[in-house]
PDB file of N, CA and C in Angstrom:
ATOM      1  N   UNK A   1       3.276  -2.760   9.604  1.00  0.00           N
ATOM      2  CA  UNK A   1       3.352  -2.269   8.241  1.00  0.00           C
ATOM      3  C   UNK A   1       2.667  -0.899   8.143  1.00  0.00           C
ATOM      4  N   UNK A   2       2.127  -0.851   8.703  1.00  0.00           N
ATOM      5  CA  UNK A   2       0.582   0.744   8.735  1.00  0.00           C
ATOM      6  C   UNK A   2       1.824   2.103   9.456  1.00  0.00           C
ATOM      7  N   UNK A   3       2.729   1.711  10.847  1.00  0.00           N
ATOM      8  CA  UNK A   3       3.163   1.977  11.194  1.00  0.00           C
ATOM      9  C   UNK A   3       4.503   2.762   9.937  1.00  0.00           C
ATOM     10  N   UNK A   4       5.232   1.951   9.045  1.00  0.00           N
ATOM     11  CA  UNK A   4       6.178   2.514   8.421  1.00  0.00           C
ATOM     12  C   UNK A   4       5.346   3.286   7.634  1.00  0.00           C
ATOM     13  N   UNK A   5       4.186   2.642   7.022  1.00  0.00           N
ATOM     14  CA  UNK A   5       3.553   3.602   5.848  1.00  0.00           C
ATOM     15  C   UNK A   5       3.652   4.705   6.068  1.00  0.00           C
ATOM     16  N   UNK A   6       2.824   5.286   7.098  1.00  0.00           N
ATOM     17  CA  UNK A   6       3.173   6.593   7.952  1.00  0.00           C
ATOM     18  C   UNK A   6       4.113   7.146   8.189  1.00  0.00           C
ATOM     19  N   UNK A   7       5.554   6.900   9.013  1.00  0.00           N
ATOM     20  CA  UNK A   7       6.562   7.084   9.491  1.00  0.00           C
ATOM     21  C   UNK A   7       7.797   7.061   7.930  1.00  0.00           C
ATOM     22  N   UNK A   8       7.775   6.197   7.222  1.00  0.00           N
ATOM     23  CA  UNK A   8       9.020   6.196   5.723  1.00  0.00           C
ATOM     24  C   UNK A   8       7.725   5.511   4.519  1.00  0.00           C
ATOM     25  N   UNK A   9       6.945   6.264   4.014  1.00  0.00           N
ATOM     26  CA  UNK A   9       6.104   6.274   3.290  1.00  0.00           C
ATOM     27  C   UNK A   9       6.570   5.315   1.845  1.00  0.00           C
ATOM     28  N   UNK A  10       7.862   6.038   1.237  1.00  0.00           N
ATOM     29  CA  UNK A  10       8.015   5.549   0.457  1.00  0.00           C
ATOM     30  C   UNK A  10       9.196   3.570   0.871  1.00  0.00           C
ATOM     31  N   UNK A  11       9.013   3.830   2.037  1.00  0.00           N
ATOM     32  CA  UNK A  11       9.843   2.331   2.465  1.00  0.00           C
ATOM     33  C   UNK A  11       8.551   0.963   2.298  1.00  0.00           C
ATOM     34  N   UNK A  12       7.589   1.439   2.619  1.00  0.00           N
ATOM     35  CA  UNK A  12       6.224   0.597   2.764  1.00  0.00           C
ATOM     36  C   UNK A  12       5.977   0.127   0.946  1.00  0.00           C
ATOM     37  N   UNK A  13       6.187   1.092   0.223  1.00  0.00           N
ATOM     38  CA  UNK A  13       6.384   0.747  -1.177  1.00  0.00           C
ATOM     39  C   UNK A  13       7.251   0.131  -1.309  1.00  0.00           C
ATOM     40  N   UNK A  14       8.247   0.239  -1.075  1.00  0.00           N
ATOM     41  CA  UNK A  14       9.418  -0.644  -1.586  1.00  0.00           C
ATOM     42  C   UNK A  14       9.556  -2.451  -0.755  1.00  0.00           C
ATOM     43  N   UNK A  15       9.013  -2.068   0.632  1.00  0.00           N
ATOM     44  CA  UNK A  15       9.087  -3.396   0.738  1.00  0.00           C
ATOM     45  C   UNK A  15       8.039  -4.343   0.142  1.00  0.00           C
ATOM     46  N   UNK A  16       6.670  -3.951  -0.102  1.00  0.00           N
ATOM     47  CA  UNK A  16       5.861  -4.767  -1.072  1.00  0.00           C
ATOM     48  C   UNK A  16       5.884  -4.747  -2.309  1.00  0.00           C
ATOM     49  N   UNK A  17       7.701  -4.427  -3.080  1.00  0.00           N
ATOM     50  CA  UNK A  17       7.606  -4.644  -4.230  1.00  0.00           C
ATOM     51  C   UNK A  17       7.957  -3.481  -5.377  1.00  0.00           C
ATOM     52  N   UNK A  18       6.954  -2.465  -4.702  1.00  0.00           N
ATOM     53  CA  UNK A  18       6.461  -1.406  -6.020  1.00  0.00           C
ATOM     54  C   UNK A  18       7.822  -0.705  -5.840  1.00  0.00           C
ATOM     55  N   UNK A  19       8.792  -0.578  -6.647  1.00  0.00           N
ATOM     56  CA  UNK A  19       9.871  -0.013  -6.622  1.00  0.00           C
ATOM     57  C   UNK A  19       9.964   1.959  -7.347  1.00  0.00           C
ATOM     58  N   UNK A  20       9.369   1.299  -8.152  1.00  0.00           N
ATOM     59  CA  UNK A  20       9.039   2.309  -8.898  1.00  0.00           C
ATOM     60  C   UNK A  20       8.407   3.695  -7.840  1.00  0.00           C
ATOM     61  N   UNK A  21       6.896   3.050  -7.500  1.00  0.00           N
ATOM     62  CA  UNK A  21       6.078   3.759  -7.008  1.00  0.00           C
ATOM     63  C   UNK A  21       6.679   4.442  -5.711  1.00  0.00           C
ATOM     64  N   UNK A  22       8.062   3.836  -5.024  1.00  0.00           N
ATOM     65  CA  UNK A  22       8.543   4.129  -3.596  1.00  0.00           C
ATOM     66  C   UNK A  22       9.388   5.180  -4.380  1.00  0.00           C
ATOM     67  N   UNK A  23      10.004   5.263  -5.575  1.00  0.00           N
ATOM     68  CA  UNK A  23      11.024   6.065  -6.039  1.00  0.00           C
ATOM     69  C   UNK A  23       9.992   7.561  -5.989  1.00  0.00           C
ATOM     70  N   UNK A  24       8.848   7.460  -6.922  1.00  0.00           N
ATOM     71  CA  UNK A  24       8.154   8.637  -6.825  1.00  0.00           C
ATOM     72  C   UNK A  24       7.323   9.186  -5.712  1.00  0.00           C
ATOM     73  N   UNK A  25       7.186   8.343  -4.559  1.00  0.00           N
ATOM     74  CA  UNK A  25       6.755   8.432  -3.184  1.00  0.00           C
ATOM     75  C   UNK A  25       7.756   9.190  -2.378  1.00  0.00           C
ATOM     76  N   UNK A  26       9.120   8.518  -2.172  1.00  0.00           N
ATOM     77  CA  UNK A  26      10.318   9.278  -2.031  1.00  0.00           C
ATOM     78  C   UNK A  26      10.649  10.864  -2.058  1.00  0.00           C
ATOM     79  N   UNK A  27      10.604  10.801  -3.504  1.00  0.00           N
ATOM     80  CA  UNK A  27      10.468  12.507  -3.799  1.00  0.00           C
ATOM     81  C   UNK A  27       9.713  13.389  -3.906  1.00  0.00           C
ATOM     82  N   UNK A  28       8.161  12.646  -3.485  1.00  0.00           N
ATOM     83  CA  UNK A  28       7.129  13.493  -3.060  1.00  0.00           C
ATOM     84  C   UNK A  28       7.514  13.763  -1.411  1.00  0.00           C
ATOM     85  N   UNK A  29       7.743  12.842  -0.665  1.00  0.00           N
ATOM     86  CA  UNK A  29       8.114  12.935   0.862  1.00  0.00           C
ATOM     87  C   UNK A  29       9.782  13.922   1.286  1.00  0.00           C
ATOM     88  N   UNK A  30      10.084  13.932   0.153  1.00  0.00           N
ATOM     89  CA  UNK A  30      11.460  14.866   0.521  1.00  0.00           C
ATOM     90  C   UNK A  30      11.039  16.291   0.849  1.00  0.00           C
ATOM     91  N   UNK A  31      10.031  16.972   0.493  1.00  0.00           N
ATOM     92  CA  UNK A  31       9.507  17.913   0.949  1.00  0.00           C
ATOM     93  C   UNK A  31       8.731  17.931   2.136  1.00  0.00           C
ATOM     94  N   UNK A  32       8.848  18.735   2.903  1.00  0.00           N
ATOM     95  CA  UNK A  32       7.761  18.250   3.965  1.00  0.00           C
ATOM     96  C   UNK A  32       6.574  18.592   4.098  1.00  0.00           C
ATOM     97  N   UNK A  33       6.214  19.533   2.944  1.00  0.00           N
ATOM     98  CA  UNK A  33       4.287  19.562   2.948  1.00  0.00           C
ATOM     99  C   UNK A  33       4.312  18.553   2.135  1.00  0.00           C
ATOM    100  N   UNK A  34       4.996  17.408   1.337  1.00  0.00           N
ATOM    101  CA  UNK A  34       5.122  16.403   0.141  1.00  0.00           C
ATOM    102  C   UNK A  34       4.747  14.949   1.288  1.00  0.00           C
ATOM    103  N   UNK A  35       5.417  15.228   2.602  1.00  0.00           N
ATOM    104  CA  UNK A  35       5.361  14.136   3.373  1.00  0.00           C
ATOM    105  C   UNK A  35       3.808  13.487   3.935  1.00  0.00           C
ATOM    106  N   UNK A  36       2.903  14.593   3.841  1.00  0.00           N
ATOM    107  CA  UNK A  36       1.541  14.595   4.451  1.00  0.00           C
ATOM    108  C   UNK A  36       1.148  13.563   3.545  1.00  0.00           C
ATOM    109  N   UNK A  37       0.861  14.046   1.905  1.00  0.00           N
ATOM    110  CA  UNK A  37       0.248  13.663   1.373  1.00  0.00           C
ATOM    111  C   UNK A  37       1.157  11.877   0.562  1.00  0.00           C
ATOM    112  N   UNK A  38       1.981  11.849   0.902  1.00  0.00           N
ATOM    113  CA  UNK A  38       2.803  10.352   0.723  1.00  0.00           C
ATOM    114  C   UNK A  38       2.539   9.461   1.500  1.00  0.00           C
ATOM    115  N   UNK A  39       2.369  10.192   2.970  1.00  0.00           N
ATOM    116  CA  UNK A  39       1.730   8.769   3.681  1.00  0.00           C
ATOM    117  C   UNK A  39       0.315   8.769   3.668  1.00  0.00           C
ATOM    118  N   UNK A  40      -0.532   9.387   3.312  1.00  0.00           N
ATOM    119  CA  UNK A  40      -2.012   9.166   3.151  1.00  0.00           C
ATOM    120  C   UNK A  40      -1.695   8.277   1.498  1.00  0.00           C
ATOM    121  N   UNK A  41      -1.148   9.047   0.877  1.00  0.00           N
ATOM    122  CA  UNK A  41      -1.180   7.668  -0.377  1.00  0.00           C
ATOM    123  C   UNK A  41      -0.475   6.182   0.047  1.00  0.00           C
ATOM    124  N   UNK A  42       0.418   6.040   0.583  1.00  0.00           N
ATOM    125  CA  UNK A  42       0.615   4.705   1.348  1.00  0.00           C
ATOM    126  C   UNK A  42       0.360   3.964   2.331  1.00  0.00           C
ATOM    127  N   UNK A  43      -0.991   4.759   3.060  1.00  0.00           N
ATOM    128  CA  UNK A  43      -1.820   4.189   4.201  1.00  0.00           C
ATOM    129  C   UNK A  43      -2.952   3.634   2.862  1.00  0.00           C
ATOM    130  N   UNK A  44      -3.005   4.256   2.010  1.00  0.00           N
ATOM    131  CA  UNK A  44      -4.323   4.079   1.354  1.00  0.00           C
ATOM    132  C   UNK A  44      -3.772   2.842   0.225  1.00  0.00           C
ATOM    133  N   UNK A  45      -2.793   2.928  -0.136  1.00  0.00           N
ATOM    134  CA  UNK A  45      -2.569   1.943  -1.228  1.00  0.00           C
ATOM    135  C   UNK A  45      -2.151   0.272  -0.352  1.00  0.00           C
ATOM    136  N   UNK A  46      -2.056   0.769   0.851  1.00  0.00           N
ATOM    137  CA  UNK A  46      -1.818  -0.768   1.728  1.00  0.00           C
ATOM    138  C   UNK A  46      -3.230  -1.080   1.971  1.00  0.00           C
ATOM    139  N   UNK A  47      -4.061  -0.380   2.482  1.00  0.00           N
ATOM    140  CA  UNK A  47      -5.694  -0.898   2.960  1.00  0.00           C
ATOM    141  C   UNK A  47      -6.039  -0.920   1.663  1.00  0.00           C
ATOM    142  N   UNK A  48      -5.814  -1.035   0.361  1.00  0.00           N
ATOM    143  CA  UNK A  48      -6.395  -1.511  -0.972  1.00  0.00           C
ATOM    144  C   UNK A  48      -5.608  -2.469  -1.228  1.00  0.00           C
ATOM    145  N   UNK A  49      -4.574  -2.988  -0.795  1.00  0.00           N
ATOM    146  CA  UNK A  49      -3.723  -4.107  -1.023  1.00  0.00           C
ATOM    147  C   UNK A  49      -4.593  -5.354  -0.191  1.00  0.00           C
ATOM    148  N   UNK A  50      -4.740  -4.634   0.819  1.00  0.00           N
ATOM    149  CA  UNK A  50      -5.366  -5.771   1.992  1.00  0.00           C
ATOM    150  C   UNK A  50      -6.646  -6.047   1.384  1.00  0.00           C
ATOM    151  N   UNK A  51      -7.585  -4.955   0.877  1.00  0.00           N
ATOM    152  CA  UNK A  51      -8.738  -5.405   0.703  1.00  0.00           C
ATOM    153  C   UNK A  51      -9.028  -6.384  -0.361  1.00  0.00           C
ATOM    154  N   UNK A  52      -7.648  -6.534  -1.240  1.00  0.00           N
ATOM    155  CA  UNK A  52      -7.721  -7.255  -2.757  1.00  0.00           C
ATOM    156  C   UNK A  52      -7.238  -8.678  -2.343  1.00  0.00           C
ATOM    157  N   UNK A  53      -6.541  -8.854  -1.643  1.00  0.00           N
ATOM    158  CA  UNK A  53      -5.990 -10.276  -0.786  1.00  0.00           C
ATOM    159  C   UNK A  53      -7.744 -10.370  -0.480  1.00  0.00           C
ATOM    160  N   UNK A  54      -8.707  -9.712   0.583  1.00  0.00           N
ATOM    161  CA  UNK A  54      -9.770 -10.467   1.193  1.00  0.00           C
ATOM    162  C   UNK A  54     -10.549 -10.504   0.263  1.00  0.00           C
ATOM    163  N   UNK A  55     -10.582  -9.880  -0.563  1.00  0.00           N
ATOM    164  CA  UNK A  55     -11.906 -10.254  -1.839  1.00  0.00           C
ATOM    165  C   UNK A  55     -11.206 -11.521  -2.542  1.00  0.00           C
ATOM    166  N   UNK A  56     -10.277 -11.562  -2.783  1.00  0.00           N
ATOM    167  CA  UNK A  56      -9.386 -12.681  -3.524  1.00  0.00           C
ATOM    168  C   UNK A  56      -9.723 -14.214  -3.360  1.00  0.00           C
ATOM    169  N   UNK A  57      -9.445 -14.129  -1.810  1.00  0.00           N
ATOM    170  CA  UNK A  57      -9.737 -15.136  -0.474  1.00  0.00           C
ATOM    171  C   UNK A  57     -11.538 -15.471  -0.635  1.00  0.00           C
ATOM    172  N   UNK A  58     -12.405 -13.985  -0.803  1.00  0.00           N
ATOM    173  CA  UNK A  58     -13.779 -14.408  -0.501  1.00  0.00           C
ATOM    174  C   UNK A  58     -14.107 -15.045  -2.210  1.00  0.00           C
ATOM    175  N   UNK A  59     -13.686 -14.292  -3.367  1.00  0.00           N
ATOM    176  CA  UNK A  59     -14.009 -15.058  -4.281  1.00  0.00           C
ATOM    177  C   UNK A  59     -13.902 -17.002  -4.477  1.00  0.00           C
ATOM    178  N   UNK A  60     -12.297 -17.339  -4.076  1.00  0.00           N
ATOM    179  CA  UNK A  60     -11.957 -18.177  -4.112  1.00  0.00           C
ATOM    180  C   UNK A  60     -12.801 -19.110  -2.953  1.00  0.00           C
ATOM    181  N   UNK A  61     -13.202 -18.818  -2.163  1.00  0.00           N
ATOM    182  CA  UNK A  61     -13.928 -19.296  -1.188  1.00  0.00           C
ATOM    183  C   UNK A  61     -15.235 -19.838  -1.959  1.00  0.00           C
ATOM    184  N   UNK A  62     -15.990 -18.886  -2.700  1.00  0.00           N
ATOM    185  CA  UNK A  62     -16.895 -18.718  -3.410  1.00  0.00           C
ATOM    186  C   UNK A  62     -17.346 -19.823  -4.314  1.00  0.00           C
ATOM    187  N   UNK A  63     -15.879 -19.993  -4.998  1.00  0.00           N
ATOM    188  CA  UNK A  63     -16.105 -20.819  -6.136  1.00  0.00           C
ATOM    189  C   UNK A  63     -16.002 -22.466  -5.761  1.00  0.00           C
ATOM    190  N   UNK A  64     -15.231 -22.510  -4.708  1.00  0.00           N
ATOM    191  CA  UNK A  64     -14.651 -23.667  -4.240  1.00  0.00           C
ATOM    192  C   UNK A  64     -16.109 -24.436  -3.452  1.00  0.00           C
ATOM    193  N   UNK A  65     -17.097 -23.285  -2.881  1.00  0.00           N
ATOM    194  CA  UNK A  65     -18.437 -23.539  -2.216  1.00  0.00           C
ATOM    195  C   UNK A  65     -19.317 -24.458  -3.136  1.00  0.00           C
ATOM    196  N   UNK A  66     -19.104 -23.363  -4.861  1.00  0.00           N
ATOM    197  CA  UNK A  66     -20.148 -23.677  -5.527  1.00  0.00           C
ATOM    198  C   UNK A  66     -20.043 -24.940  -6.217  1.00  0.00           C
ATOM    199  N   UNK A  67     -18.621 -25.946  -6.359  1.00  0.00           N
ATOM    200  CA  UNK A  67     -18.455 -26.982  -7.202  1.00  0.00           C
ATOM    201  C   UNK A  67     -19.281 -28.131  -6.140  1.00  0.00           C
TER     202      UNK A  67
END
């Protein structure tokens, strides 16, 4: 997944969903000084995806400890 983010920036959006966000990712990456900064926003919006799944996981962990 880290791999497309990089390589089709706005494809990494679209396969987790954000349709929208791959449309305006897209036409930031159609340019090619546009391309730099599309995959640093979709390397970065996947490692904040991941990190919200493990906090998710550690909350729920959390609560399930404390009953």
């Amino acid at each position: 997944m880290m791999l497309l983010a990089i390589l089709l920036p706005f494809l990494s959006f679209m396969v987790r969903g954000k349709v929208l966000t791959g449309i305006v990712c897209l036409i930031l990456q159609i340019t090619l000084i546009g391309w730099l900064p599309a995959a640093i926003w979709a390397v970065l919006s996947l490692n904040n995806a991941r990190a919200d799944k493990r906090n998710d996981r550690l909350i729920k962990a959390m609560r399930e400890n404390k009953r």
